[in-house]
PDB file of N, CA and C in Angstrom:
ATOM      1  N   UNK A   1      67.814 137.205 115.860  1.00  0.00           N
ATOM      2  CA  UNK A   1      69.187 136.974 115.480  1.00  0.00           C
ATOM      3  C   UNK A   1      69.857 138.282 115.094  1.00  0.00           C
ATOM      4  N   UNK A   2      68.908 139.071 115.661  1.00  0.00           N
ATOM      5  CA  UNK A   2      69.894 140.473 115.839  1.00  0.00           C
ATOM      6  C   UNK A   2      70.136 141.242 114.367  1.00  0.00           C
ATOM      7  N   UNK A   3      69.475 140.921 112.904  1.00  0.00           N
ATOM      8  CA  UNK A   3      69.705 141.292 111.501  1.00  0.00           C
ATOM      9  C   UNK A   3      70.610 140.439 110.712  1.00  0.00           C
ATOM     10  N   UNK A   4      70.950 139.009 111.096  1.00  0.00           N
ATOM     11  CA  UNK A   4      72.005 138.300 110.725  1.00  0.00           C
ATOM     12  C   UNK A   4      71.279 137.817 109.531  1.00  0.00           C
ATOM     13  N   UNK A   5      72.022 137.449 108.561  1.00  0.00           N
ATOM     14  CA  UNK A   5      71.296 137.313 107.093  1.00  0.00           C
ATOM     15  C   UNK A   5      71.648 136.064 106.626  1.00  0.00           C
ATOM     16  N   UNK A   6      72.155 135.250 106.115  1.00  0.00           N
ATOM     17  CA  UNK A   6      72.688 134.138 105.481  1.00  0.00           C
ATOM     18  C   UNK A   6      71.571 133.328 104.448  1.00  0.00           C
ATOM     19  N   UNK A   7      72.127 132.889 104.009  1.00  0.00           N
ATOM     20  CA  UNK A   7      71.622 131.798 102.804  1.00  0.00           C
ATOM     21  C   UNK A   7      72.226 130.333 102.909  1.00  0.00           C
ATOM     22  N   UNK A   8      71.518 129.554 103.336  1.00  0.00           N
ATOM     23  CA  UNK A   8      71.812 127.780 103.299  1.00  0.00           C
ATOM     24  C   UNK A   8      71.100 127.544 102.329  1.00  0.00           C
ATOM     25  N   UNK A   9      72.116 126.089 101.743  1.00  0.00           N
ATOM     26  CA  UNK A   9      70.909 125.059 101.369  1.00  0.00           C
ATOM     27  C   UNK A   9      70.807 123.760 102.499  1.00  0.00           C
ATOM     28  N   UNK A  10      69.180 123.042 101.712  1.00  0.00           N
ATOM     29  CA  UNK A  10      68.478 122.581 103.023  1.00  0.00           C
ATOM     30  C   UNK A  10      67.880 121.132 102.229  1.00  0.00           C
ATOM     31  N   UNK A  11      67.017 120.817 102.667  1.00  0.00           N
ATOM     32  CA  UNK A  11      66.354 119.214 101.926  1.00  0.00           C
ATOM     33  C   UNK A  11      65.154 119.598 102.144  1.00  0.00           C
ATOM     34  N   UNK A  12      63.881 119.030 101.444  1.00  0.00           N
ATOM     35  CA  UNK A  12      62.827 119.250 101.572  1.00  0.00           C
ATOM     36  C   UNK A  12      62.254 118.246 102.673  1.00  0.00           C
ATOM     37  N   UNK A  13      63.054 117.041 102.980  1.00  0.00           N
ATOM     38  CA  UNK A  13      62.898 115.913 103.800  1.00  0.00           C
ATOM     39  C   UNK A  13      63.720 116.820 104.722  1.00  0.00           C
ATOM     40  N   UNK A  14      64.056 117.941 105.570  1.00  0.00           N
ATOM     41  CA  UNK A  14      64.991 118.085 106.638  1.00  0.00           C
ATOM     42  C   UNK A  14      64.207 119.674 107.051  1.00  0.00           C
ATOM     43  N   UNK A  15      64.037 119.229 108.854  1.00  0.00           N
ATOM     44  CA  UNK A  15      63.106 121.168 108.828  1.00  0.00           C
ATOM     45  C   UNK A  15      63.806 121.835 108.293  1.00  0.00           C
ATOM     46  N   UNK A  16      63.588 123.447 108.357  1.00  0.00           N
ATOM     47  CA  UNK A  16      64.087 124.475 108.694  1.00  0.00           C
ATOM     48  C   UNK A  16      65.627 124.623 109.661  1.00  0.00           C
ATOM     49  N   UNK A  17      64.851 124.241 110.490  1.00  0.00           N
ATOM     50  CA  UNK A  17      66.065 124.435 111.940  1.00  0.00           C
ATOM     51  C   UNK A  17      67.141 123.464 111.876  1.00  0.00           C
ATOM     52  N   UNK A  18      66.952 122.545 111.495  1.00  0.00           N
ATOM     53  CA  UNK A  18      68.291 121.209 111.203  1.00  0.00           C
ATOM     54  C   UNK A  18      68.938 122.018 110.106  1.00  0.00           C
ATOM     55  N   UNK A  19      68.246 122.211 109.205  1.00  0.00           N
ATOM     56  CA  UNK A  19      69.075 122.840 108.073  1.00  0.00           C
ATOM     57  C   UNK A  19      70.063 124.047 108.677  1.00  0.00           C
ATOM     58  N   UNK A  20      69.561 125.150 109.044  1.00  0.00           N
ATOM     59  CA  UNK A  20      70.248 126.048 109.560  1.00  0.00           C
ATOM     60  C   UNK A  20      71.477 125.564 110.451  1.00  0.00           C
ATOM     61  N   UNK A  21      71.108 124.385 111.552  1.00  0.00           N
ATOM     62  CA  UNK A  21      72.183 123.580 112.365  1.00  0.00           C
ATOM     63  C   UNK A  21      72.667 123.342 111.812  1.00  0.00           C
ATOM     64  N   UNK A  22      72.673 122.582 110.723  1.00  0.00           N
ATOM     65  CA  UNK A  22      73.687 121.492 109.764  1.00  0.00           C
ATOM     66  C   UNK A  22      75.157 122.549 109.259  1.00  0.00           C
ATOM     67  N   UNK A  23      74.070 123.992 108.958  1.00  0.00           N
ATOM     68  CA  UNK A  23      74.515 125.182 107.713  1.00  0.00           C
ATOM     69  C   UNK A  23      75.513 126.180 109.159  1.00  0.00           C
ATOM     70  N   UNK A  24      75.925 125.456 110.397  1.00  0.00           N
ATOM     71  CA  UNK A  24      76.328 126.592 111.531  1.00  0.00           C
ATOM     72  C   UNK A  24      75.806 127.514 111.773  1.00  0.00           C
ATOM     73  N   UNK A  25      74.744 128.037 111.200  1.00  0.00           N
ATOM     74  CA  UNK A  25      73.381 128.856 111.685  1.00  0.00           C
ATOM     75  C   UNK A  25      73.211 129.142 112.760  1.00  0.00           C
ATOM     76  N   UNK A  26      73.213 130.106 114.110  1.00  0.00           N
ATOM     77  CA  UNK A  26      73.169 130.029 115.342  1.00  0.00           C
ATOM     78  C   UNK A  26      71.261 129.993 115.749  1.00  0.00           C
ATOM     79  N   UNK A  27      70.516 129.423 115.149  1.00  0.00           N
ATOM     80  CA  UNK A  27      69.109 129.878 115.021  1.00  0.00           C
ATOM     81  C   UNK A  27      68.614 129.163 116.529  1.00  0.00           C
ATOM     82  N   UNK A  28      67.950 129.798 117.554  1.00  0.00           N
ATOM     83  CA  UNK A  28      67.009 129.841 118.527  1.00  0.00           C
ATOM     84  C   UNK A  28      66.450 128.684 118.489  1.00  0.00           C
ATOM     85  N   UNK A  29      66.444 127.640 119.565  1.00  0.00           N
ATOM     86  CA  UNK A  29      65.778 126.819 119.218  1.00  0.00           C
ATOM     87  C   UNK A  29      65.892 126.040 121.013  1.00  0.00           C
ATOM     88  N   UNK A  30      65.093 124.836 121.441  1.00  0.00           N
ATOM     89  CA  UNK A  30      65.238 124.209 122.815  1.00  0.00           C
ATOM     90  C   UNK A  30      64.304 122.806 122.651  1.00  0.00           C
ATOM     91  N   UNK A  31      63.865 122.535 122.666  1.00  0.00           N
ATOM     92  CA  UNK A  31      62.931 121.239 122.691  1.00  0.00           C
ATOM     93  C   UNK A  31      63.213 120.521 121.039  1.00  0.00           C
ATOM     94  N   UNK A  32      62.777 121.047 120.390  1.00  0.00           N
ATOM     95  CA  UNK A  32      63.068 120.693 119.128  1.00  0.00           C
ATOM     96  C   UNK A  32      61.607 119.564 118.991  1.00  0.00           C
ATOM     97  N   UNK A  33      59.985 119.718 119.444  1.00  0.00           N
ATOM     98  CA  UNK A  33      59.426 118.659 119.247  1.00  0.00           C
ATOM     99  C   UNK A  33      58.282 119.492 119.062  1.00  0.00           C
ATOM    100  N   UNK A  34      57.721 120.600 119.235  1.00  0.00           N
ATOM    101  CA  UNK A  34      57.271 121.849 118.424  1.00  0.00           C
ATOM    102  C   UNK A  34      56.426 122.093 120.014  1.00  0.00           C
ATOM    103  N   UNK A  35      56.686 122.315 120.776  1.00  0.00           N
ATOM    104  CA  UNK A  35      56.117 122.953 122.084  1.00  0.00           C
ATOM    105  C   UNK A  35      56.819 123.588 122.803  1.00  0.00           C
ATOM    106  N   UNK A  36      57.800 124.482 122.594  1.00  0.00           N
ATOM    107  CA  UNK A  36      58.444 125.165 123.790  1.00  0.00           C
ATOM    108  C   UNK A  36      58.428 126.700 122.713  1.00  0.00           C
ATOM    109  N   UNK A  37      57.945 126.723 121.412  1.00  0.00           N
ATOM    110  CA  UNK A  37      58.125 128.496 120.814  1.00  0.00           C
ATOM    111  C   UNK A  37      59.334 128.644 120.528  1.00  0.00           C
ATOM    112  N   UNK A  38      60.702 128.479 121.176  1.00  0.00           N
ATOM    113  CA  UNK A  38      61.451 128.966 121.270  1.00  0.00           C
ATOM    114  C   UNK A  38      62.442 129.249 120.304  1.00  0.00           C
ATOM    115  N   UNK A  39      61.808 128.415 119.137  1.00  0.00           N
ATOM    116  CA  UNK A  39      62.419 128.264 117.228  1.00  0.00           C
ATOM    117  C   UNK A  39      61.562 129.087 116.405  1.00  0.00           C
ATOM    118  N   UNK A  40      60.247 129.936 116.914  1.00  0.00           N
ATOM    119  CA  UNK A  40      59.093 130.692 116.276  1.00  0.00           C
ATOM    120  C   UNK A  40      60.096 131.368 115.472  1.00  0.00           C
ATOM    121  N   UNK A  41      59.863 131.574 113.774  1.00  0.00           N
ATOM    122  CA  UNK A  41      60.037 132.515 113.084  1.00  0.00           C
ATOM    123  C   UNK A  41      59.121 132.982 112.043  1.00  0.00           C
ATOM    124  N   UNK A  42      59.512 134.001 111.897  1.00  0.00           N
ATOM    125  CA  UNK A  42      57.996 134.468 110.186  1.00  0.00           C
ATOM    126  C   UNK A  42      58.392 134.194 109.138  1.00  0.00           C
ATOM    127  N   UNK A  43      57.701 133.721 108.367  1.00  0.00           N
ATOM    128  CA  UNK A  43      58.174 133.375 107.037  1.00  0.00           C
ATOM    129  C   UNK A  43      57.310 133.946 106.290  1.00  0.00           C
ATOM    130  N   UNK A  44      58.228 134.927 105.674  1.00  0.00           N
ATOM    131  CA  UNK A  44      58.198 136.024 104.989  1.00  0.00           C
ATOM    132  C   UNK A  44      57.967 135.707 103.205  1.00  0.00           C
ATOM    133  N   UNK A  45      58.710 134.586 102.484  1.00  0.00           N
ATOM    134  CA  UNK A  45      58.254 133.943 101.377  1.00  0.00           C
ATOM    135  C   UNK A  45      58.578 132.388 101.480  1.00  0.00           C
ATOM    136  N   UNK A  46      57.744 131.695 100.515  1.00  0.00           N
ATOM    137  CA  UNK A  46      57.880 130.630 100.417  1.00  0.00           C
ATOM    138  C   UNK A  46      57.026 129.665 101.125  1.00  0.00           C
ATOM    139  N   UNK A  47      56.877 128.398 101.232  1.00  0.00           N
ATOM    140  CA  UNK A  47      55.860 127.824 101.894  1.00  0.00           C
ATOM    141  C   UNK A  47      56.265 126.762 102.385  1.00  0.00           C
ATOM    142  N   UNK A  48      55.676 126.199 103.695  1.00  0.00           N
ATOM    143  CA  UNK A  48      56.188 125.673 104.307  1.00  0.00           C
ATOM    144  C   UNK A  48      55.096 124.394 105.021  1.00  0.00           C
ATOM    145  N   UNK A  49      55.039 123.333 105.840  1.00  0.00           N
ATOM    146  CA  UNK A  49      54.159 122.585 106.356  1.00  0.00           C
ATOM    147  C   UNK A  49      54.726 121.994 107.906  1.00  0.00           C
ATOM    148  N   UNK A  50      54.299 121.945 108.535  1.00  0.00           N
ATOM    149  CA  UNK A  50      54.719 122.008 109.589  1.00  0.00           C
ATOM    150  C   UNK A  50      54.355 120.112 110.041  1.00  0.00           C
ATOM    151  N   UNK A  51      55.285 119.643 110.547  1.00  0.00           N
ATOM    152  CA  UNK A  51      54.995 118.266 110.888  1.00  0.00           C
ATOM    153  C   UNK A  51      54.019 118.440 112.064  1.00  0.00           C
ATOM    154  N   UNK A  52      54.314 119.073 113.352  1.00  0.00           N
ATOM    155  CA  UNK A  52      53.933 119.098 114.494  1.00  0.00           C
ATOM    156  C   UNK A  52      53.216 120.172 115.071  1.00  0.00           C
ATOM    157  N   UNK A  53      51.983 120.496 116.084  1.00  0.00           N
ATOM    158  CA  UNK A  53      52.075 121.961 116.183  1.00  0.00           C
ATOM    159  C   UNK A  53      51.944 121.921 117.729  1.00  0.00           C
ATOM    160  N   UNK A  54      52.322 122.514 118.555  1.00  0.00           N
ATOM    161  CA  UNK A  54      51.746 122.385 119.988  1.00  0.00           C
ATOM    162  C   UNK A  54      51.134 123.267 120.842  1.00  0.00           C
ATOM    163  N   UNK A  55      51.433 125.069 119.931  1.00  0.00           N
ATOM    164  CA  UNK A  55      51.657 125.863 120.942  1.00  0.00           C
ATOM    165  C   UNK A  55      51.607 126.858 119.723  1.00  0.00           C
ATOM    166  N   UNK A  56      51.354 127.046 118.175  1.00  0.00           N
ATOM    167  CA  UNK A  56      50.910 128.396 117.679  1.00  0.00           C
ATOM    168  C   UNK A  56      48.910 128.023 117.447  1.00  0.00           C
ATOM    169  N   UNK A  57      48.813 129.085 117.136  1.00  0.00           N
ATOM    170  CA  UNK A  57      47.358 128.958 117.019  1.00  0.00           C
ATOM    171  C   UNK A  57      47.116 129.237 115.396  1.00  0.00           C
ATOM    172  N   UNK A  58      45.991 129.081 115.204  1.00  0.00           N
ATOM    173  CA  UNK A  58      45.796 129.221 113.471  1.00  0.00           C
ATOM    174  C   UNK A  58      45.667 130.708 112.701  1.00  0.00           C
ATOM    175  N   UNK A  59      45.685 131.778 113.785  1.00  0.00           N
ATOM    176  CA  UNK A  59      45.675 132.881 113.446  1.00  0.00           C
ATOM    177  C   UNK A  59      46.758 133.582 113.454  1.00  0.00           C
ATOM    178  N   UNK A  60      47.876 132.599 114.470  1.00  0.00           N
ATOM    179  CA  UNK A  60      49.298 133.080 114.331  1.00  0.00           C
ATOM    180  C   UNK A  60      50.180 132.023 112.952  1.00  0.00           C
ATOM    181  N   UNK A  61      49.774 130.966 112.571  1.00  0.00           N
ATOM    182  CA  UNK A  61      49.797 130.346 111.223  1.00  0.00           C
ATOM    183  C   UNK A  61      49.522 131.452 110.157  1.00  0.00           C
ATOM    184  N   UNK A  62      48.728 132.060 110.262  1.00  0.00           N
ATOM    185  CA  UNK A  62      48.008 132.609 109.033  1.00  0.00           C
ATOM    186  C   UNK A  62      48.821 133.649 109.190  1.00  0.00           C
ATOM    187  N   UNK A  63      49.154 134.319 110.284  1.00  0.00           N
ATOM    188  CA  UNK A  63      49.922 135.424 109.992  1.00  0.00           C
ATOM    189  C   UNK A  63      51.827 135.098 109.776  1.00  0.00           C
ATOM    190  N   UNK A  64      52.175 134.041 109.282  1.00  0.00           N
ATOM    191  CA  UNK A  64      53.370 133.460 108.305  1.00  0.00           C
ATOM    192  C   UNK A  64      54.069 132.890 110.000  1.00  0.00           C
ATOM    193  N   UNK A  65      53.355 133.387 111.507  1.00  0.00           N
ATOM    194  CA  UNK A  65      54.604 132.406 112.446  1.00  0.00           C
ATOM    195  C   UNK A  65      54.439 130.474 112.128  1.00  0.00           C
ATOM    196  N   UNK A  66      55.852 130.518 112.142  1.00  0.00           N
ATOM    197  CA  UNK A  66      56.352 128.654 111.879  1.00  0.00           C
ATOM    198  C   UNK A  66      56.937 128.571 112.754  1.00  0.00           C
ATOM    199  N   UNK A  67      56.891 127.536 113.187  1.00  0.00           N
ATOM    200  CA  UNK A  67      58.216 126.676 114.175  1.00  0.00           C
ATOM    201  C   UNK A  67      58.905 126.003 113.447  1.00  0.00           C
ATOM    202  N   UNK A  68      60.359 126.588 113.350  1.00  0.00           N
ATOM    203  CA  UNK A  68      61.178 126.140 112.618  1.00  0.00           C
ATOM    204  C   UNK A  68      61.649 124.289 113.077  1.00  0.00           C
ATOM    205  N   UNK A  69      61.268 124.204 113.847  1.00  0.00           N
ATOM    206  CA  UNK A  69      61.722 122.861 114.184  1.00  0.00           C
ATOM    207  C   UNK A  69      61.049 121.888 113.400  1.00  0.00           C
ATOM    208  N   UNK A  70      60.007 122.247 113.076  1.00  0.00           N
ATOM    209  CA  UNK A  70      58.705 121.129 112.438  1.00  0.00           C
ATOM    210  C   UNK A  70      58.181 121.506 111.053  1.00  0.00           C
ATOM    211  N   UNK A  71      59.225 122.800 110.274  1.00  0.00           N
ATOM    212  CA  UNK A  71      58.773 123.091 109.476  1.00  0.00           C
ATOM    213  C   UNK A  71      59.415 122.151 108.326  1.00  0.00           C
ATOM    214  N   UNK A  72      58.455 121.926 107.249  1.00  0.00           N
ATOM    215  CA  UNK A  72      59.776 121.429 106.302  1.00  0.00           C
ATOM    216  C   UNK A  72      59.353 122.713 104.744  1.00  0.00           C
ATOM    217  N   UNK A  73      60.487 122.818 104.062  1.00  0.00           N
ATOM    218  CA  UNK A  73      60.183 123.313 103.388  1.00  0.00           C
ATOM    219  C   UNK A  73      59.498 122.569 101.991  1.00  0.00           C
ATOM    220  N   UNK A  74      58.179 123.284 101.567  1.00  0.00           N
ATOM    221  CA  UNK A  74      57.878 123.224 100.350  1.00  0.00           C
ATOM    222  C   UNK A  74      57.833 123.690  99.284  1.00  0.00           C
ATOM    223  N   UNK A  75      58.917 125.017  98.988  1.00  0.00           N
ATOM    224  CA  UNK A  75      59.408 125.541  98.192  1.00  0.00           C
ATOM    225  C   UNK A  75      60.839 125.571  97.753  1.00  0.00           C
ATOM    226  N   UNK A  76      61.425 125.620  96.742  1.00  0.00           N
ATOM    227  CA  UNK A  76      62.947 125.783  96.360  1.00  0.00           C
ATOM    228  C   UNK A  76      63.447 126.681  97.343  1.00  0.00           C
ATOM    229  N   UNK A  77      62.899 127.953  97.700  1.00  0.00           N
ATOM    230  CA  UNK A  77      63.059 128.709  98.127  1.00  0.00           C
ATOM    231  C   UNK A  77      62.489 129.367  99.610  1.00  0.00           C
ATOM    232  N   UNK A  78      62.836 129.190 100.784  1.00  0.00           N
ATOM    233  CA  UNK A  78      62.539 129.633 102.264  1.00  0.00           C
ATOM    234  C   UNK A  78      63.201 131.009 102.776  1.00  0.00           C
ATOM    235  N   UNK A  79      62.287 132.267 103.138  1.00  0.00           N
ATOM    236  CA  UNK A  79      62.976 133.249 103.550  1.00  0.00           C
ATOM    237  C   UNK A  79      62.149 133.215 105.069  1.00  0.00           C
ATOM    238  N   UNK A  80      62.939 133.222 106.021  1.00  0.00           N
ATOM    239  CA  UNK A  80      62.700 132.930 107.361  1.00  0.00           C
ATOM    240  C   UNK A  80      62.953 133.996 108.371  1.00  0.00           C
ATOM    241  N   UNK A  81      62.099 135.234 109.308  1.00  0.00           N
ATOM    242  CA  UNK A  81      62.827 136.130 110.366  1.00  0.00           C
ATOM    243  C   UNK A  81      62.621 135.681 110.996  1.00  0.00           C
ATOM    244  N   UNK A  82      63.751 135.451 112.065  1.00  0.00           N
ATOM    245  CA  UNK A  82      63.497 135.255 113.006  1.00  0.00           C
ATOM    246  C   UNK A  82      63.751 135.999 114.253  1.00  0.00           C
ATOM    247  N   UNK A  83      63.644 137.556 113.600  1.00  0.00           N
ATOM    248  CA  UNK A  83      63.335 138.442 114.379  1.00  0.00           C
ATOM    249  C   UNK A  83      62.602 139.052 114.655  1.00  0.00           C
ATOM    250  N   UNK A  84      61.341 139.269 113.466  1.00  0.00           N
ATOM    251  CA  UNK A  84      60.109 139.601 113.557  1.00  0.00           C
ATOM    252  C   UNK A  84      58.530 139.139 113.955  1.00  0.00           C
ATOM    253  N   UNK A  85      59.387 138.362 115.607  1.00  0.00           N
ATOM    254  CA  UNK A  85      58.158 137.426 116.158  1.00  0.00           C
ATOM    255  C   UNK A  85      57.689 137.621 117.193  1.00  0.00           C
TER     256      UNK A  85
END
Protein backbone atom coordinates (compact mmCIF):
# COMPACT_ATOMS: atom_id res chain seq x y z
CA UNK A 1 0.00 0.00 0.00
CA UNK A 2 2.82 1.98 -1.01
CA UNK A 3 3.60 3.53 3.05
CA UNK A 4 -0.11 4.45 3.53
CA UNK A 5 -0.70 4.58 7.31
CA UNK A 6 -4.18 4.91 8.87
CA UNK A 7 -5.82 3.85 12.03
CA UNK A 8 -9.49 2.14 12.05
CA UNK A 9 -11.54 0.83 14.50
CA UNK A 10 -12.65 -2.81 13.96
CA UNK A 11 -14.72 -5.70 16.06
CA UNK A 12 -13.12 -8.57 17.39
CA UNK A 13 -16.12 -10.63 15.71
CA UNK A 14 -15.09 -8.83 12.13
CA UNK A 15 -11.47 -9.80 10.17
CA UNK A 16 -8.95 -7.51 9.57
CA UNK A 17 -9.85 -6.88 5.93
CA UNK A 18 -13.73 -6.13 6.43
CA UNK A 19 -12.65 -3.79 8.96
CA UNK A 20 -10.29 -1.89 6.78
CA UNK A 21 -13.34 -2.19 3.90
CA UNK A 22 -15.90 -0.99 6.22
CA UNK A 23 -12.99 1.94 7.44
CA UNK A 24 -12.51 2.87 3.11
CA UNK A 25 -9.17 1.29 3.50
CA UNK A 26 -7.99 0.46 -0.07
CA UNK A 27 -6.32 -2.95 1.41
CA UNK A 28 -5.38 -5.85 -1.31
CA UNK A 29 -7.53 -8.40 -1.21
CA UNK A 30 -9.60 -11.10 -4.12
CA UNK A 31 -11.22 -14.29 -2.94
CA UNK A 32 -11.80 -13.28 0.47
CA UNK A 33 -11.99 -17.27 1.67
CA UNK A 34 -8.18 -17.48 2.64
CA UNK A 35 -6.65 -19.14 -0.65
CA UNK A 36 -5.70 -16.76 -3.23
CA UNK A 37 -2.60 -14.68 -0.77
CA UNK A 38 -3.66 -11.80 -2.21
CA UNK A 39 -4.75 -10.00 1.44
CA UNK A 40 -1.10 -11.49 2.97
CA UNK A 41 0.08 -8.90 5.48
CA UNK A 42 2.72 -8.89 8.55
CA UNK A 43 1.64 -8.21 11.64
CA UNK A 44 3.98 -6.41 13.22
CA UNK A 45 2.07 -6.12 16.91
CA UNK A 46 -0.74 -7.54 18.37
CA UNK A 47 -2.33 -10.92 17.92
CA UNK A 48 -4.38 -12.32 15.83
CA UNK A 49 -6.22 -16.00 14.88
CA UNK A 50 -6.96 -16.79 11.73
CA UNK A 51 -10.42 -18.56 10.92
CA UNK A 52 -9.18 -20.24 7.69
CA UNK A 53 -5.77 -21.13 6.23
CA UNK A 54 -5.22 -22.43 2.66
CA UNK A 55 -2.06 -21.32 1.31
CA UNK A 56 0.52 -19.85 4.28
CA UNK A 57 2.60 -22.41 5.84
CA UNK A 58 3.51 -22.50 9.62
CA UNK A 59 6.83 -21.04 9.19
CA UNK A 60 5.40 -18.16 7.29
CA UNK A 61 2.71 -17.92 10.46
CA UNK A 62 5.51 -17.78 12.75
CA UNK A 63 7.18 -15.26 10.91
CA UNK A 64 3.87 -12.65 11.79
CA UNK A 65 2.41 -13.36 7.65
CA UNK A 66 -1.73 -13.29 8.20
CA UNK A 67 -4.32 -13.28 5.75
CA UNK A 68 -6.13 -10.51 6.46
CA UNK A 69 -9.30 -11.94 5.26
CA UNK A 70 -9.51 -14.69 8.01
CA UNK A 71 -7.81 -12.86 10.53
CA UNK A 72 -9.77 -11.71 13.48
CA UNK A 73 -8.29 -9.65 15.88
CA UNK A 74 -7.36 -10.68 19.43
CA UNK A 75 -5.99 -7.72 20.73
CA UNK A 76 -7.37 -4.04 21.43
CA UNK A 77 -4.79 -3.25 19.33
CA UNK A 78 -3.70 -4.60 15.42
CA UNK A 79 -0.65 -3.09 13.59
CA UNK A 80 -0.78 -4.66 10.10
CA UNK A 81 2.05 -4.14 6.78
CA UNK A 82 0.99 -4.78 4.20
CA UNK A 83 3.92 -3.99 2.52
CA UNK A 84 6.39 -5.97 4.06
CA UNK A 85 5.34 -9.37 2.44
Amino acid sequence: MDAFETTIKGSKHQTILDSALENDVDAPYSCQGGACATCIGRLISGNTKMQQNHILTDEEIDDGLVLTCQALPLSNSIYIDYDDV
